[in-house]
N, C-alpha and C. Protein backbone atom coordinates (compact mmCIF):
# COMPACT_ATOMS: atom_id res chain seq x y z
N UNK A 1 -22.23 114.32 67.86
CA UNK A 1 -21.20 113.49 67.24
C UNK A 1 -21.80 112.23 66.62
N UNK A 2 -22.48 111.73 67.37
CA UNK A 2 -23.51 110.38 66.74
C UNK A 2 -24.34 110.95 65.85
N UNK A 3 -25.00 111.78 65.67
CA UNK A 3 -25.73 111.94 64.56
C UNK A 3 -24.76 112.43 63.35
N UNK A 4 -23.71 113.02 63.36
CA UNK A 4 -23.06 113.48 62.42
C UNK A 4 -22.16 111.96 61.74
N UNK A 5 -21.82 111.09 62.57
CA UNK A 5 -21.12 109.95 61.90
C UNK A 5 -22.13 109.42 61.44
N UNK A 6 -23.51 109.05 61.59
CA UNK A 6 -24.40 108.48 60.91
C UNK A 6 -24.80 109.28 59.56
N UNK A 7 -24.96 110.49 59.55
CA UNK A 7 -25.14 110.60 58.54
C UNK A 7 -23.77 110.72 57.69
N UNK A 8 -22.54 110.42 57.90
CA UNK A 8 -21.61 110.40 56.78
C UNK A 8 -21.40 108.72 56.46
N UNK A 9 -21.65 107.89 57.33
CA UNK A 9 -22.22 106.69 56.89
C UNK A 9 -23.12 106.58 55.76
N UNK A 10 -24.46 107.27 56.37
CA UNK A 10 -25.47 107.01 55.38
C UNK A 10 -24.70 107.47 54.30
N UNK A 11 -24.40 109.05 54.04
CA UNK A 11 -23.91 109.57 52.89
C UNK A 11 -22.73 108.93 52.31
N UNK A 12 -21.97 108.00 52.63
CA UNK A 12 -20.93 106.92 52.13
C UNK A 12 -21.47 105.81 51.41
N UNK A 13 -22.68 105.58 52.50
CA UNK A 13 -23.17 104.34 51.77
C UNK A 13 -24.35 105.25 50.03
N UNK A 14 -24.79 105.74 50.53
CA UNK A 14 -25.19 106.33 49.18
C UNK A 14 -24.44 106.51 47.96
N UNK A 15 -22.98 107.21 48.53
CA UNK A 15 -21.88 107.24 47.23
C UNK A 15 -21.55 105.56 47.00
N UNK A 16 -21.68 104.94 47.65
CA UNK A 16 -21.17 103.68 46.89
C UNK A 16 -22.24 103.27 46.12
N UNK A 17 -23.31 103.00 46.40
CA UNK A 17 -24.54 103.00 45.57
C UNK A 17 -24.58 103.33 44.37
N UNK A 18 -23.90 105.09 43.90
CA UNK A 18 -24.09 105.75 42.98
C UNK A 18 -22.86 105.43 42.22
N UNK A 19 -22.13 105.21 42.71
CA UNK A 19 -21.12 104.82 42.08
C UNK A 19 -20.93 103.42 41.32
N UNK A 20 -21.88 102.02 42.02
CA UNK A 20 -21.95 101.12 41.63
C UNK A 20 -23.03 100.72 40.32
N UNK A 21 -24.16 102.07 40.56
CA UNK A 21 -24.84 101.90 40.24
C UNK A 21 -24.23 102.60 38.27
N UNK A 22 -23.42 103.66 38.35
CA UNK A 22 -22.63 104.29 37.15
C UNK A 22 -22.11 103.39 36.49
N UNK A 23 -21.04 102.27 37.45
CA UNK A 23 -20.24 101.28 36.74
C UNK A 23 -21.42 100.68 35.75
N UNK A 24 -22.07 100.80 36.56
CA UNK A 24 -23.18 99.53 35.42
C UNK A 24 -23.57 100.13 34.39
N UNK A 25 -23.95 100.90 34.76
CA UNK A 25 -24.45 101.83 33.50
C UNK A 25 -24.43 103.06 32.28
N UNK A 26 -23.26 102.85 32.56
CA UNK A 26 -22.16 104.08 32.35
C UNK A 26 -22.64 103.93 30.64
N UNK A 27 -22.67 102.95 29.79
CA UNK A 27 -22.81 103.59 28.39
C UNK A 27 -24.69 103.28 28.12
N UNK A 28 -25.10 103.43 29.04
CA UNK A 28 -26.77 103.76 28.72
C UNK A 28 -27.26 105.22 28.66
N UNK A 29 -28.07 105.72 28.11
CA UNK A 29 -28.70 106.64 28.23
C UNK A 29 -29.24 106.91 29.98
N UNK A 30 -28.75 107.62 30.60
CA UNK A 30 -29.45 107.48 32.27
C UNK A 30 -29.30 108.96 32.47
N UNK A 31 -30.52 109.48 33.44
CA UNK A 31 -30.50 110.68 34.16
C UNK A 31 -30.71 110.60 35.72
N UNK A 32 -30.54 111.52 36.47
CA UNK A 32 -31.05 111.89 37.91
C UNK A 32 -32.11 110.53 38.18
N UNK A 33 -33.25 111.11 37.40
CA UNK A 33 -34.47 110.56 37.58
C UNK A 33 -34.35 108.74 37.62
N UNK A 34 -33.32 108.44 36.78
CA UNK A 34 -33.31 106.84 36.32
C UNK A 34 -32.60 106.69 37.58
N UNK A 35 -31.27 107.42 37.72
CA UNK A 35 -31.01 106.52 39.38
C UNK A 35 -31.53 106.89 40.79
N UNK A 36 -32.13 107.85 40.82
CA UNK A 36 -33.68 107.58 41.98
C UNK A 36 -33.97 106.75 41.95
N UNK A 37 -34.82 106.33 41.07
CA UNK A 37 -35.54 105.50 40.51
C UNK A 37 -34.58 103.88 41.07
N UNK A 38 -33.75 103.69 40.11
CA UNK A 38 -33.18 102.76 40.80
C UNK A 38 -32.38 102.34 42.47
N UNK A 39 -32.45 103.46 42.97
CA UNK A 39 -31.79 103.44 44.54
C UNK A 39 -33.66 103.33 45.35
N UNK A 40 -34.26 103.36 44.97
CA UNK A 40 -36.03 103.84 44.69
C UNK A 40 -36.07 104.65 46.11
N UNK A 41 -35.28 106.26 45.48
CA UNK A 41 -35.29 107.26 46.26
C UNK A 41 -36.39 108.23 45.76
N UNK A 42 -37.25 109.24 46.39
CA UNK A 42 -37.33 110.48 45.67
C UNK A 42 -36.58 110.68 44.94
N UNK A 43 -37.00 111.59 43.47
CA UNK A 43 -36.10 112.32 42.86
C UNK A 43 -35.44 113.83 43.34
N UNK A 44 -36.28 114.49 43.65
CA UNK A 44 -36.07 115.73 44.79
C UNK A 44 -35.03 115.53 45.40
N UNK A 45 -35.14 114.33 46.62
CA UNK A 45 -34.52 113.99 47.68
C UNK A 45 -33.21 113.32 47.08
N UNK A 46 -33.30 112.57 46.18
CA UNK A 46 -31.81 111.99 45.26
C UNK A 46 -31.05 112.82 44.98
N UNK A 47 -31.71 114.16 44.07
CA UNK A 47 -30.50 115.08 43.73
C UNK A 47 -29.80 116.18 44.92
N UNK A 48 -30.77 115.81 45.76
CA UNK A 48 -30.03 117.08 46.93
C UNK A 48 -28.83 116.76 47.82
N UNK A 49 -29.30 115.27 47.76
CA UNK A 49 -28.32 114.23 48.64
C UNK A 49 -26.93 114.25 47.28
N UNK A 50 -26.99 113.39 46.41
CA UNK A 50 -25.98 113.82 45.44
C UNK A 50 -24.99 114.65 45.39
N UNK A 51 -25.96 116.10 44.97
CA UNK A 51 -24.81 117.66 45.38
C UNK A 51 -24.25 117.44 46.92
N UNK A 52 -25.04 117.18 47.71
CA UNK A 52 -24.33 117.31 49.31
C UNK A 52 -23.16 116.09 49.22
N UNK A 53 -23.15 115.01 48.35
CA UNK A 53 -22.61 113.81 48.78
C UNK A 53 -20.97 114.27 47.86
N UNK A 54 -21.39 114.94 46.40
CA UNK A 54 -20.27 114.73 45.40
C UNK A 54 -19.86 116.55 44.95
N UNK A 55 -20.75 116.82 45.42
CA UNK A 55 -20.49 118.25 45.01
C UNK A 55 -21.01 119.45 43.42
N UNK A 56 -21.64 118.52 43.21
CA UNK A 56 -22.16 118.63 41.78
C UNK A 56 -23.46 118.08 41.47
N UNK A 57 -24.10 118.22 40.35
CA UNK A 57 -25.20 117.84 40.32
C UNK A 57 -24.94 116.83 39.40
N UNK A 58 -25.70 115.44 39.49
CA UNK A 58 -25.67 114.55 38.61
C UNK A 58 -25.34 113.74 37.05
N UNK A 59 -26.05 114.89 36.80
CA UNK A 59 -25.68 115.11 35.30
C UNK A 59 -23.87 115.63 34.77
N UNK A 60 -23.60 116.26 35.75
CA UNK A 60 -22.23 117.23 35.47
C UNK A 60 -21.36 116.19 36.17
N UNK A 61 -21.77 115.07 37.30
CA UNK A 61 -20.36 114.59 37.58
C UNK A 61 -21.14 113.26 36.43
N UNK A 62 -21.90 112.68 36.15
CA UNK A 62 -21.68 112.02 34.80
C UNK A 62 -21.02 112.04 33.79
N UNK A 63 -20.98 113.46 33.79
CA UNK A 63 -20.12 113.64 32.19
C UNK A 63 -18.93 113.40 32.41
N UNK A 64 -18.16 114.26 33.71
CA UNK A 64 -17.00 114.25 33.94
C UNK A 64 -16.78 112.42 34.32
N UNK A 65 -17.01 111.94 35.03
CA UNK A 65 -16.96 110.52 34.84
C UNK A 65 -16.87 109.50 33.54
N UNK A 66 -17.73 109.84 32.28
CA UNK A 66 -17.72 109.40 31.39
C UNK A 66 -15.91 109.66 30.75
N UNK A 67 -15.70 111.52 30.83
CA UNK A 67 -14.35 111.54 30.19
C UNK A 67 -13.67 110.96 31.21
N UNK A 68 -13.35 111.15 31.97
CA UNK A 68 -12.56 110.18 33.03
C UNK A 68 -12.48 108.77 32.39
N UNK A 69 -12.87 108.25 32.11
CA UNK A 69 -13.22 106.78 31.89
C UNK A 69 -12.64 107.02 30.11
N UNK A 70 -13.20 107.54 29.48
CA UNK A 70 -12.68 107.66 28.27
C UNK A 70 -11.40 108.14 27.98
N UNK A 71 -10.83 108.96 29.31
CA UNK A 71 -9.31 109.12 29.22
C UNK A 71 -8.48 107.64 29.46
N UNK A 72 -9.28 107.16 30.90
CA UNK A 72 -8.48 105.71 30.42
C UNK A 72 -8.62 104.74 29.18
N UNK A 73 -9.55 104.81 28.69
CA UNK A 73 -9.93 103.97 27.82
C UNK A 73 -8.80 104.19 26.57
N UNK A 74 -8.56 105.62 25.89
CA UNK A 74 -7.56 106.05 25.10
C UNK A 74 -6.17 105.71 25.34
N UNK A 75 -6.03 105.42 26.79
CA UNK A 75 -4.26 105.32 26.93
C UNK A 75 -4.41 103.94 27.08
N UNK A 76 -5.63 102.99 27.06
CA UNK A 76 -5.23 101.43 27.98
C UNK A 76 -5.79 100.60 26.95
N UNK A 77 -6.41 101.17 25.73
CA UNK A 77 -6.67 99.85 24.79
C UNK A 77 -6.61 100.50 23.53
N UNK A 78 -6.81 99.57 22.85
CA UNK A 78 -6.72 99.95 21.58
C UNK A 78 -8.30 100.27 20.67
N UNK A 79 -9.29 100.44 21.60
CA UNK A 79 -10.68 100.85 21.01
C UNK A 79 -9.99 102.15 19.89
N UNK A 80 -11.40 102.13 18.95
CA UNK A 80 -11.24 104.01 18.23
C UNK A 80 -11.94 104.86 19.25
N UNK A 81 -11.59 105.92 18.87
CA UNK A 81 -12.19 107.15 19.55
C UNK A 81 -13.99 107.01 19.48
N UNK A 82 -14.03 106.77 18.41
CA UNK A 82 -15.77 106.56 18.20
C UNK A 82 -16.03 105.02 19.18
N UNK A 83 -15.48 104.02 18.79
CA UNK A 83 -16.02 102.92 19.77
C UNK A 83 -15.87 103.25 21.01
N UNK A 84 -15.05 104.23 21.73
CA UNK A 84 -15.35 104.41 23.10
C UNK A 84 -16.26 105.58 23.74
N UNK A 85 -16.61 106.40 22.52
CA UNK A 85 -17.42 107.51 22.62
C UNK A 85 -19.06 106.59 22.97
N UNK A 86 -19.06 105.44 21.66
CA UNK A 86 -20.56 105.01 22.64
C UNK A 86 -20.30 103.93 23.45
N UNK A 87 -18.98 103.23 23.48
CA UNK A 87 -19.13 102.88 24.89
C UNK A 87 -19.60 103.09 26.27
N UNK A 88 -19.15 104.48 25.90
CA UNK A 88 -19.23 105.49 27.17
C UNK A 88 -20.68 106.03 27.15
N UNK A 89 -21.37 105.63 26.51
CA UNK A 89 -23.02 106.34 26.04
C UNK A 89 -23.13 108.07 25.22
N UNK A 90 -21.90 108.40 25.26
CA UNK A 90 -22.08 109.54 24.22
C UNK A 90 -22.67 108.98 22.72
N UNK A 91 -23.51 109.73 22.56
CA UNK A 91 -24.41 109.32 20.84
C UNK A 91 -23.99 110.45 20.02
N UNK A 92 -22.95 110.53 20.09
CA UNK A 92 -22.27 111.86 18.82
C UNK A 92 -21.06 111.83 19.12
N UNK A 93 -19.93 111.68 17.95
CA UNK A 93 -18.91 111.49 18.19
C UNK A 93 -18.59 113.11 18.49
N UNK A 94 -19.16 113.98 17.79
CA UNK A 94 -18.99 115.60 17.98
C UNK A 94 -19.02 116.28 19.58
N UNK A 95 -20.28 115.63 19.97
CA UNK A 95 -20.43 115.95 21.52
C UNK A 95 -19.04 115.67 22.23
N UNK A 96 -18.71 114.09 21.94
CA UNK A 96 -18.02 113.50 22.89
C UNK A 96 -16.45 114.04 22.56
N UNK A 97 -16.23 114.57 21.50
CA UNK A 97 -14.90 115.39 20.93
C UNK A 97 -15.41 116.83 22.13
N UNK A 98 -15.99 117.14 21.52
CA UNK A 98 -15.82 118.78 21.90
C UNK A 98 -16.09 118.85 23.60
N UNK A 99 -17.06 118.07 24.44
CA UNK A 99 -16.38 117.97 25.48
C UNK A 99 -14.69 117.83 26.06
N UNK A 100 -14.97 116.75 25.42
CA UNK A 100 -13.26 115.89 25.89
C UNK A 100 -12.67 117.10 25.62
N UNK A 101 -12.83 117.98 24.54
CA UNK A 101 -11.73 118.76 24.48
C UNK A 101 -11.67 119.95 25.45
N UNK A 102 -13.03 120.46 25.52
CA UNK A 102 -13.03 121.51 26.84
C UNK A 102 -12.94 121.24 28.06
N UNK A 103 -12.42 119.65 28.86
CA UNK A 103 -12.15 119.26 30.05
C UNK A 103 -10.72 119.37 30.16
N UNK A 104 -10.29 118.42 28.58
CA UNK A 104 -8.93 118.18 28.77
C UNK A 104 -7.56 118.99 27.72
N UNK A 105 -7.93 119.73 27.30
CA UNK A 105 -7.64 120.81 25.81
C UNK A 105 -6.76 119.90 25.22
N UNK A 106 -7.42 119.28 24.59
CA UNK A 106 -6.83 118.31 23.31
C UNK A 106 -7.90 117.66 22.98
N UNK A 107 -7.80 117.30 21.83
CA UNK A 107 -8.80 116.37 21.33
C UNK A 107 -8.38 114.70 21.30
N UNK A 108 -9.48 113.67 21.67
CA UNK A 108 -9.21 112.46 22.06
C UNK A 108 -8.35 111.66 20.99
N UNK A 109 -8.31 112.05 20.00
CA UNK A 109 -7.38 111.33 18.91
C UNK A 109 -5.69 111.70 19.25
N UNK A 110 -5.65 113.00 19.42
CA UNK A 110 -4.52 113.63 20.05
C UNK A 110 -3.91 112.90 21.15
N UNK A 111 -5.17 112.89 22.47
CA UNK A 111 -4.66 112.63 23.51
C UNK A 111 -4.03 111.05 23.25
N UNK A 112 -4.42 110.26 22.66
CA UNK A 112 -4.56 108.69 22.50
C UNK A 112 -3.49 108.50 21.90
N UNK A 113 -2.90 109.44 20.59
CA UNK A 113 -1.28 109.42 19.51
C UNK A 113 -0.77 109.61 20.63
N UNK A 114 -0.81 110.77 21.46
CA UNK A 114 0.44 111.48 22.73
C UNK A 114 0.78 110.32 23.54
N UNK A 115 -0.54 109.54 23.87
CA UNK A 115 -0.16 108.36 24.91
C UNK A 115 0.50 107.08 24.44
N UNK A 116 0.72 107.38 23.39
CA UNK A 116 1.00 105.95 22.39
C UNK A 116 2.67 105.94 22.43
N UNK A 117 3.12 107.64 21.98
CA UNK A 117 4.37 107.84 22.02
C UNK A 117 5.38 107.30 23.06
């Protein structure tokens, strides 16, 4: 029982880490490797903990985080679709369309008129 609450500690305190560490950096170019690096974990050992911590691998809950964030961004300000695409660190407004659209089946101009209504 003690070893199992410690490690969901540890693994709590890691998600806050990763999570604090996203806020910050959310429209930079960043991979796996950059937030190892910054938690100054193994990279190996970063991404295994990650999947065990979030369920996914790094890269994939990034993205989904980015649209997450870009869904609020469309209903809560008045940015364009492109100023929040590199807000968000997408470098192609195309990428950041054609995701958004295969998470959320609409496209972000859509979703942003719908929320306006």
């Amino acid at each position: 029982f003690i070893s199992q609450n410690l490690q969901s500690n540890k693994e709590s305190e890691f998600g806050r880490k990763v999570m604090s560490y996203l806020l910050e950096k959310v429209s930079d170019p960043i991979t796996s490797r950059d937030a190892a690096n910054e938690l100054y974990m193994n990279h190996s050992y970063f991404c295994r903990l990650f999947k065990k911590t979030f369920g996914c691998s790094f890269e994939k809950y990034l993205l989904i985080y980015r649209l997450e964030k870009a869904r609020l961004y469309l209903t809560t300000t008045t940015l364009t679709v492109t100023e929040i695409a590199f807000r968000l660190g997408f470098h192609s407004c195309s990428y950041f369309g054609k995701t958004f659209k295969e998470r959320f089946h609409t496209t972000p101009l859509s979703y942003k008129k719908r929320a306006e209504q």
